[in-house]
Protein backbone atom coordinates (compact mmCIF):
# COMPACT_ATOMS: atom_id res chain seq x y z
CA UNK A 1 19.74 -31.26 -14.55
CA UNK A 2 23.17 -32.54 -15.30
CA UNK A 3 25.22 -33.27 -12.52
CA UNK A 4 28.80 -31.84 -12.42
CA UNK A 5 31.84 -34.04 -11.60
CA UNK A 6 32.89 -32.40 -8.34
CA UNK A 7 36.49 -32.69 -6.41
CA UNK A 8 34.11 -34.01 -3.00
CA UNK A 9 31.08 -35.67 -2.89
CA UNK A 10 28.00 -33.95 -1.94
CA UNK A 11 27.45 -36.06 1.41
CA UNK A 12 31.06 -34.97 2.69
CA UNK A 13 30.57 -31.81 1.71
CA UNK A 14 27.34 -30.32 3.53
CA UNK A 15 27.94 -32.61 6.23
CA UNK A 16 31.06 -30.62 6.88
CA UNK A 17 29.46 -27.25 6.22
CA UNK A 18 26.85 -28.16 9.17
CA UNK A 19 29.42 -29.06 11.46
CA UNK A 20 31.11 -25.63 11.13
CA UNK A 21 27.49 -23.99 10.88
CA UNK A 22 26.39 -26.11 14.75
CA UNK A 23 29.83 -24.28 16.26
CA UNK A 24 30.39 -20.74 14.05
CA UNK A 25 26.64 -20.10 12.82
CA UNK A 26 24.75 -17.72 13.34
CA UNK A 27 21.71 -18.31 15.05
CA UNK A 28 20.23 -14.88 16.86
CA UNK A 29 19.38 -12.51 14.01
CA UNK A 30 16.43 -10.85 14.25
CA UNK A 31 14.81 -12.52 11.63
CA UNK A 32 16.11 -16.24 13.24
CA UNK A 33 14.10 -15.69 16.23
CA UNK A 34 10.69 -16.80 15.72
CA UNK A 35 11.00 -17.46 12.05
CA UNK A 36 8.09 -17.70 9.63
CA UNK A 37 7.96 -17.44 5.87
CA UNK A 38 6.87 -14.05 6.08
CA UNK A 39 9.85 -12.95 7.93
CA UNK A 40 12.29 -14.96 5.92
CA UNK A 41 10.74 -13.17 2.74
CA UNK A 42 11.01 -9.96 4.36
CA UNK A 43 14.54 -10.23 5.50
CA UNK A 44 15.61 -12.39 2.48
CA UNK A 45 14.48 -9.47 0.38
CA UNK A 46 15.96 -6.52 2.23
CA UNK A 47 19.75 -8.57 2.50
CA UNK A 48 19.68 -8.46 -1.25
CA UNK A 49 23.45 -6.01 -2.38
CA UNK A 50 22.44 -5.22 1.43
CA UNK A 51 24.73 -6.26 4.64
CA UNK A 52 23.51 -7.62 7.33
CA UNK A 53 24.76 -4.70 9.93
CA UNK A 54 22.12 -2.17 7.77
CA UNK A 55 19.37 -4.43 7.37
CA UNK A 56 18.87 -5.10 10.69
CA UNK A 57 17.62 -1.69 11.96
CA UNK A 58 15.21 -1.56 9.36
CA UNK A 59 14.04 -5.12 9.62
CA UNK A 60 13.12 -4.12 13.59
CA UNK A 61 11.28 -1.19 12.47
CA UNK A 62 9.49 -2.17 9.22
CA UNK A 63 8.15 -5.94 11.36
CA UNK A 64 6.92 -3.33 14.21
CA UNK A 65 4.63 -1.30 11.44
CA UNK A 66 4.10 -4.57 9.37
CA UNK A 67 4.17 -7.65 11.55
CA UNK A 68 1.98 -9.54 8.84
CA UNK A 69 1.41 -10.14 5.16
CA UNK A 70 -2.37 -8.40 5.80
CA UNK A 71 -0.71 -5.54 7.72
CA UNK A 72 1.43 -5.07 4.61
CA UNK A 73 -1.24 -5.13 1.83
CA UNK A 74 -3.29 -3.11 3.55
CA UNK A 75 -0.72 -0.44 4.57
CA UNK A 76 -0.12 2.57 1.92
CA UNK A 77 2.42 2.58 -0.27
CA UNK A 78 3.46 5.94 0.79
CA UNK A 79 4.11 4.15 4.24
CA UNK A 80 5.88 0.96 3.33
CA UNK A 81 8.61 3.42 0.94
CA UNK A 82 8.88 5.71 4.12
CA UNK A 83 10.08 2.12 6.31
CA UNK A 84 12.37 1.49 3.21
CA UNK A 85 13.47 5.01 2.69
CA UNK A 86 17.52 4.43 3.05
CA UNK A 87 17.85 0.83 2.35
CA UNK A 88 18.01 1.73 -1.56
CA UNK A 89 16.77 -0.05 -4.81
CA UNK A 90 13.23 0.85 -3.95
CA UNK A 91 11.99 -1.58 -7.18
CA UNK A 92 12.22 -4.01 -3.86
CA UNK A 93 9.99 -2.17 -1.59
CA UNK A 94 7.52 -1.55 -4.08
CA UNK A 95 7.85 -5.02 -4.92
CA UNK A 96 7.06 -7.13 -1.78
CA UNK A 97 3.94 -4.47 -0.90
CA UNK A 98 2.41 -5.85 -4.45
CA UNK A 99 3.52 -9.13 -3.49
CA UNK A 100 1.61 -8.95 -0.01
CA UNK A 101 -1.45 -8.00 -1.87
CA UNK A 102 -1.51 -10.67 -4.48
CA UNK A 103 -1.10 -13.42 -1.43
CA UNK A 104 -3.99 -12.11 0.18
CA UNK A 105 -6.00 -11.89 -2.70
CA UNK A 106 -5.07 -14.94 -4.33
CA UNK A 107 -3.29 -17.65 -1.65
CA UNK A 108 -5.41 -16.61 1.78
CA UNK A 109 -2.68 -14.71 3.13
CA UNK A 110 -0.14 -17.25 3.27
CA UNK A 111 3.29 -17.46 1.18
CA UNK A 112 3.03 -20.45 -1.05
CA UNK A 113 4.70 -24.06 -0.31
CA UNK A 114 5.43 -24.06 -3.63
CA UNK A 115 8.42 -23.42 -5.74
CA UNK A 116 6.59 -21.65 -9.08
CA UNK A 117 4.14 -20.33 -7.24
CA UNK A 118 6.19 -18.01 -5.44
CA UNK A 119 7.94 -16.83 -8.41
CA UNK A 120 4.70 -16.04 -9.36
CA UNK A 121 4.86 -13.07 -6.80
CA UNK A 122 7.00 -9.67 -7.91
CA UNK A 123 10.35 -9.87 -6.45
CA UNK A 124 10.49 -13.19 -5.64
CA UNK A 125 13.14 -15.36 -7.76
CA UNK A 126 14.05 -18.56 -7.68
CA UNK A 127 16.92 -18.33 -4.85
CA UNK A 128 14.36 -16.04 -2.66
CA UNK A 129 11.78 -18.58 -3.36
CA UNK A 130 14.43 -21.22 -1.87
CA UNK A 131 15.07 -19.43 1.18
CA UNK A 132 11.40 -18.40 2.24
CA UNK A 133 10.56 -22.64 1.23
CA UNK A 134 13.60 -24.25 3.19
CA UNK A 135 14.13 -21.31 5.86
CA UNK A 136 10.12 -20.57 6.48
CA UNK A 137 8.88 -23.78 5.46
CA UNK A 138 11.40 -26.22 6.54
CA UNK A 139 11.31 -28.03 2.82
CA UNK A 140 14.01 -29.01 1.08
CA UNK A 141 14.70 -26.30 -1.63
CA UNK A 142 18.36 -24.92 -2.99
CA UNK A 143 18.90 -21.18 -2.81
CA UNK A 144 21.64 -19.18 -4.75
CA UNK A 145 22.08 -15.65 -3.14
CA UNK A 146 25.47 -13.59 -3.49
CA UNK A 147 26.97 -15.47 -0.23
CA UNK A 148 26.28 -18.84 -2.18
CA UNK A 149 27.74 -18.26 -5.17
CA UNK A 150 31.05 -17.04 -3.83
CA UNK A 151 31.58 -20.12 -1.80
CA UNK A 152 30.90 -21.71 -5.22
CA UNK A 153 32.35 -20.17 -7.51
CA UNK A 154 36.20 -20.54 -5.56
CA UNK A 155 35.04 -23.83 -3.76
CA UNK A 156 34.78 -25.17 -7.84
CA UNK A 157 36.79 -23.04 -9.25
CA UNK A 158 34.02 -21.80 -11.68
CA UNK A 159 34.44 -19.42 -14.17
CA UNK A 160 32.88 -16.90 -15.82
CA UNK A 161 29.85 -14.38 -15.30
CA UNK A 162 27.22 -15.80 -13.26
CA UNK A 163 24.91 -13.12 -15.47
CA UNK A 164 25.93 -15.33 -18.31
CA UNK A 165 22.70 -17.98 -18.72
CA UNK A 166 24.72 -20.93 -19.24
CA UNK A 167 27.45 -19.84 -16.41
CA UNK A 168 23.73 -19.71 -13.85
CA UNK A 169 22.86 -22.82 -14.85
CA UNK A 170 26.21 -24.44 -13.82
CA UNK A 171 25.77 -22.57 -10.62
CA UNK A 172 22.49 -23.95 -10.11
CA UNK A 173 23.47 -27.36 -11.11
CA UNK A 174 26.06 -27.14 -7.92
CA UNK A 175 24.10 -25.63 -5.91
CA UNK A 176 21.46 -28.43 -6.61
CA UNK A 177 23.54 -31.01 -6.18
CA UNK A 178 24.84 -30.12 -3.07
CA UNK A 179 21.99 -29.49 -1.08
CA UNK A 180 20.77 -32.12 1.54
CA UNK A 181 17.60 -33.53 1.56
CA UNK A 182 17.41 -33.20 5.63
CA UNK A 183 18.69 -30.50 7.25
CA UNK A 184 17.98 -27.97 4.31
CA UNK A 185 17.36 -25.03 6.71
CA UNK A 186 20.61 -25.35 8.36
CA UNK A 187 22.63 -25.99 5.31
CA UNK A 188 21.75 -23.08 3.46
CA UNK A 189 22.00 -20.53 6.59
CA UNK A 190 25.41 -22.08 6.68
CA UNK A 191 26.38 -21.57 3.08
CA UNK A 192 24.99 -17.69 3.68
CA UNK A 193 27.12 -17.19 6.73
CA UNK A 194 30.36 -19.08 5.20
CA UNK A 195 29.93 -16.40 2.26
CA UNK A 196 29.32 -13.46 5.04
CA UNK A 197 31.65 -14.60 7.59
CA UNK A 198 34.56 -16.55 5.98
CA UNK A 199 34.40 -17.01 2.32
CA UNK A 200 34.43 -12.68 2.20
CA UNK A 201 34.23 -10.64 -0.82
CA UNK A 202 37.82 -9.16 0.31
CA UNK A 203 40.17 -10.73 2.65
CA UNK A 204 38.34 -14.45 2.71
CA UNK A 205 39.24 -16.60 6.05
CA UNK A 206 40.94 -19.61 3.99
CA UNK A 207 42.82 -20.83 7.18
CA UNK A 208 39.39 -20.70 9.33
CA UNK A 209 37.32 -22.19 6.07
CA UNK A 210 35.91 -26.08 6.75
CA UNK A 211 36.16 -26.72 3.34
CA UNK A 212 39.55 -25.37 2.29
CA UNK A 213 40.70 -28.73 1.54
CA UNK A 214 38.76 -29.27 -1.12
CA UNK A 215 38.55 -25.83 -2.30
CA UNK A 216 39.91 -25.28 -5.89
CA UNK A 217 40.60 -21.87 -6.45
CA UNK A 218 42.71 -22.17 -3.27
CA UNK A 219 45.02 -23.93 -4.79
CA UNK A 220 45.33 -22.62 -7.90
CA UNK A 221 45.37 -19.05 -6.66
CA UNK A 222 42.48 -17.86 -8.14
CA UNK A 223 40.53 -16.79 -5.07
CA UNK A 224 40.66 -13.10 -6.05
CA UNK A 225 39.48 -13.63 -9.64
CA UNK A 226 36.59 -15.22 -8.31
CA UNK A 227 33.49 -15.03 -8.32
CA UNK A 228 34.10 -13.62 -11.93
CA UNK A 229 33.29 -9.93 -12.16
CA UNK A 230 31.02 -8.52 -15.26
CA UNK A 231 33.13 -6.75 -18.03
CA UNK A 232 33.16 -2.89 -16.44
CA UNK A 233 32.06 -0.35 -18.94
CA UNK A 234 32.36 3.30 -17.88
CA UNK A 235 29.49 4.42 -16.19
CA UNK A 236 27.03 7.26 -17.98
CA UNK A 237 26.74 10.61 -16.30
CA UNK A 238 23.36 12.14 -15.95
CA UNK A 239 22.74 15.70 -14.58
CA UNK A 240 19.49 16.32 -12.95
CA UNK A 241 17.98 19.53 -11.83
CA UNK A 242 16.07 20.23 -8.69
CA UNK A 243 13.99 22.64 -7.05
CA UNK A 244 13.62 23.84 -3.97
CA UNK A 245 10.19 25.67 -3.41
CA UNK A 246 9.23 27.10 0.49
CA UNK A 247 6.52 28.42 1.58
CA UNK A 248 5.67 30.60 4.49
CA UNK A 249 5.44 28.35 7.03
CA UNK A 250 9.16 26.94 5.57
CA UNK A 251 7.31 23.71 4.33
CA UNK A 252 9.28 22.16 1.05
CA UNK A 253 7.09 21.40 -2.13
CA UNK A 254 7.62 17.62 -2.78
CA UNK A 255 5.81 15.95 -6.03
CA UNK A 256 5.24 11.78 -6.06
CA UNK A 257 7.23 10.30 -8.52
CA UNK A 258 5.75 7.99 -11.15
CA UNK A 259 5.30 4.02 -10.22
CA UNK A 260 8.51 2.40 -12.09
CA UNK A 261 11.64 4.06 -12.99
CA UNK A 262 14.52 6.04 -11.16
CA UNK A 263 12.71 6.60 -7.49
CA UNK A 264 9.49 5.28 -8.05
CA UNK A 265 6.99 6.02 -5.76
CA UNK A 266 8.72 8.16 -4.14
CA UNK A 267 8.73 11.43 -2.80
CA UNK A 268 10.93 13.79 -4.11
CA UNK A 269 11.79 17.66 -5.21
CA UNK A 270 10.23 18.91 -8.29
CA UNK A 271 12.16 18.76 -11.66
CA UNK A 272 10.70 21.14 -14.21
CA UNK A 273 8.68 18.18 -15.93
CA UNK A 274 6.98 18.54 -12.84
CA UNK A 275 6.24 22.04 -12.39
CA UNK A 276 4.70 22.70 -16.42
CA UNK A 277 2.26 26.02 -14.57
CA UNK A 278 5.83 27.52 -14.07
CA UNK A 279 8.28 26.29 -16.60
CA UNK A 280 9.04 29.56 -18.05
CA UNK A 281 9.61 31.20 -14.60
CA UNK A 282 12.34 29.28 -13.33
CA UNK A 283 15.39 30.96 -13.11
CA UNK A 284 18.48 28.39 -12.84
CA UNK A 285 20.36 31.68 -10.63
CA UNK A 286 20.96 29.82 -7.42
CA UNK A 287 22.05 26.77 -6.35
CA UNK A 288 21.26 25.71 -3.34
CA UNK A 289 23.20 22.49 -3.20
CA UNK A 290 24.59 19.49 -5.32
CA UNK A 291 24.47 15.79 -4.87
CA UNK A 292 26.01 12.59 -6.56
CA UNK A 293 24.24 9.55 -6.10
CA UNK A 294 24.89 6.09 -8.02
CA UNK A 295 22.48 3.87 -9.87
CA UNK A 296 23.23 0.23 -10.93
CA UNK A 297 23.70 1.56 -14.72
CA UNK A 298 24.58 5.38 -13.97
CA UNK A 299 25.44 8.24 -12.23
CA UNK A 300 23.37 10.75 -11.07
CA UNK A 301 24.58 14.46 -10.94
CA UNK A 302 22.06 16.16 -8.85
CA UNK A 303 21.80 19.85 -8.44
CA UNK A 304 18.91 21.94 -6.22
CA UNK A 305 18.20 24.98 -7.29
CA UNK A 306 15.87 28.10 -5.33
CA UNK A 307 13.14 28.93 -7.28
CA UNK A 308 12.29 32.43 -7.71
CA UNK A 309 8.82 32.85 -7.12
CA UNK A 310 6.66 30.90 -4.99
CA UNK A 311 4.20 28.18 -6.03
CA UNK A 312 0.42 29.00 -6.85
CA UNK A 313 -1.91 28.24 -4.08
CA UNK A 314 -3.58 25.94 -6.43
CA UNK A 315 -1.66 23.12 -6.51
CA UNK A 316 -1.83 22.53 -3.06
CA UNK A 317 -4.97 20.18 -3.12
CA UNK A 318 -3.40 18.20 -6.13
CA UNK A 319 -3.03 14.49 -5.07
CA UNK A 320 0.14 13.84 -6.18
CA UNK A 321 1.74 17.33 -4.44
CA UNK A 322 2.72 18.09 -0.96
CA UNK A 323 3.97 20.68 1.39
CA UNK A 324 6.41 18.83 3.47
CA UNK A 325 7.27 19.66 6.93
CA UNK A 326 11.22 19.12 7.69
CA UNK A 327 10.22 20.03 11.79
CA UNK A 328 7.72 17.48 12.02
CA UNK A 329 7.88 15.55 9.00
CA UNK A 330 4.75 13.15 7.07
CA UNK A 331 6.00 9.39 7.15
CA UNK A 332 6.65 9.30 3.65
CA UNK A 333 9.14 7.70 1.40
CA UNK A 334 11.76 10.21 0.56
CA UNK A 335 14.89 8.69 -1.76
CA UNK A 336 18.26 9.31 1.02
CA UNK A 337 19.87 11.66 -1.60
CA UNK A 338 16.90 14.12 -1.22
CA UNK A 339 16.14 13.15 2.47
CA UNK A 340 19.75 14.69 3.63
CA UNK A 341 19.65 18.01 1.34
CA UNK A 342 15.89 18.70 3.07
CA UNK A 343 17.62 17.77 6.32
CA UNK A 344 20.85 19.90 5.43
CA UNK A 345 18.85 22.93 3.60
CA UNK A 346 15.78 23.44 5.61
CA UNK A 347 14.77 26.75 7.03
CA UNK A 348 16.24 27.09 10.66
């Protein structure tokens, strides 16, 4: 990889960075205290578009249920979406639950010490794959979260969308470049915390930033065009119809949603793609409640309509159907958006 002719040189640079890390780091985070690979993945995973603040709840309760990779793989899937139900972009949660099997299966229940190989497992890129090697395995490996790049991107003034493949591989070339051969673990929990903690989305620290002095888009005033944002494009507006079915003892009728797409795996109110027995007996005459809830590519318009006559009795010993009890609920995965309407709606 080429190197890139930078305004410091590497040495003075992450020796600098670890200096300010050793006084301003942070060091007690759940997921700092007693580290392993497993909870570096874990944590690694869960902080992805995700601050620390809200991780950290669920990190405590999803290591009490799942304290290993063979408590994970063995668990349901039902049960690791209900520990993930609020964090969002469930892709993830459903991700590191196939992950967990595939490393018992195939590596003895042990994250890889290798680079490729842990790309190998779903949801693990390269950057992820850097963390859980340099922060769980105490190699030396470069990682490139959303932290890093911001430091990067105004430390070196670079431009353009990271998205963009041949804007990445700069990044990566930098990020490469920089990284020190010892003390890899502290470096790159420094670069995440000078992104968190100084080097901000909004409002950046310059005058409490070790590396302002060499930091380009400080001086040329381009700190708030950077890290360069992708071109916006209106988002599309989807509408999506509910339904709320009760039965006599107030339970809610909840169907499973398919493996991939919007919600996957996930337990949710019936559309009528779900409900084909009693298509042409829906009666769109009362709405019970609406909802807006946004996706990485769209919006979703959600509205929950009452059904208007109650469910056959058959369909209660279908697999992938369930009477849900808001009083004392099932741990299941339930997508926030529905969660709070069953919460806010259910029979007092």
């Amino acid at each position: 990889m080429m190197k890139q002719n930078l305004p410091v040189d590497a040495e003075t640079f992450h020796s600098t960075i670890l200096q300010w890390f050793e006084i301003n780091g942070r060091k007690n985070l759940p997921w700092q205290l007693n580290t392993n690979s497993y909870t570096v993945w874990i944590s690694e995973v869960m902080l992805q578009q995700t601050q620390v603040e809200t991780v950290i709840p669920y990190f405590l309760r999803f290591m009490q249920h799942f304290p290993d990779v063979e408590s994970l793989a063995q668990a349901e899937l039902d049960s690791v979406l209900h520990f993930w139900s609020g964090l969002g972009y469930y892709a993830r949660g459903r991700n590191i639950h196939q992950a967990a099997k595939k490393i018992v299966s195939e590596f003895q229940g042990k994250l890889p010490k290798d680079l490729e190989q842990l790309q190998t497992l779903p949801g693990i890129g390269r950057s992820t794959a850097g963390a859980i090697l340099s922060l769980g395995h105490g190699q030396t490996a470069s990682i490139l979260d959303g932290n890093v790049k911001r430091v990067l991107a105004r430390c070196f003034n670079i431009e353009g969308y990271v998205g963009e493949s041949k804007i990445l591989k700069k990044f990566w070339s930098i990020a490469v470049q920089l990284t020190p051969n010892e003390s890899c673990q502290q470096y790159n929990q420094a670069m995440m915390d000078m992104g968190s903690l100084v080097c901000r989305r909004t409002k950046p620290l310059c005058d409490a930033c070790p590396v302002s002095d060499y930091c380009q888009a400080l001086k040329l005033n381009t700190i708030g065009l950077l890290p360069t944002k992708k071109a916006k494009k209106n988002k599309l507006v989807k509408a999506h119809s509910f339904y709320w079915i009760e039965d006599e003892q107030h339970r809610v009728f909840l169907v499973k949603r398919p493996p991939v797409g919007i919600w996957g795996g996930m337990w949710c109110l019936p559309t009528k793609d779900d409900l084909p027995f009693t298509k042409n007996r829906i009666i769109e005459n009362q709405i019970k409640s609406t909802f807006k809830q946004e996706f990485t590519h769209f919006s979703m318009q959600g509205t929950i309509y009452n059904l208007s006559e109650p469910m056959p009795a058959f369909i209660m010993d279908a697999g992938e159907y369930t009477w849900y009890d808001p009083v004392n609920p099932q741990p299941l995965g339930l997508p926030t958006p529905i969660a709070n309407n069953i919460k806010v709606n259910r029979h007092e």
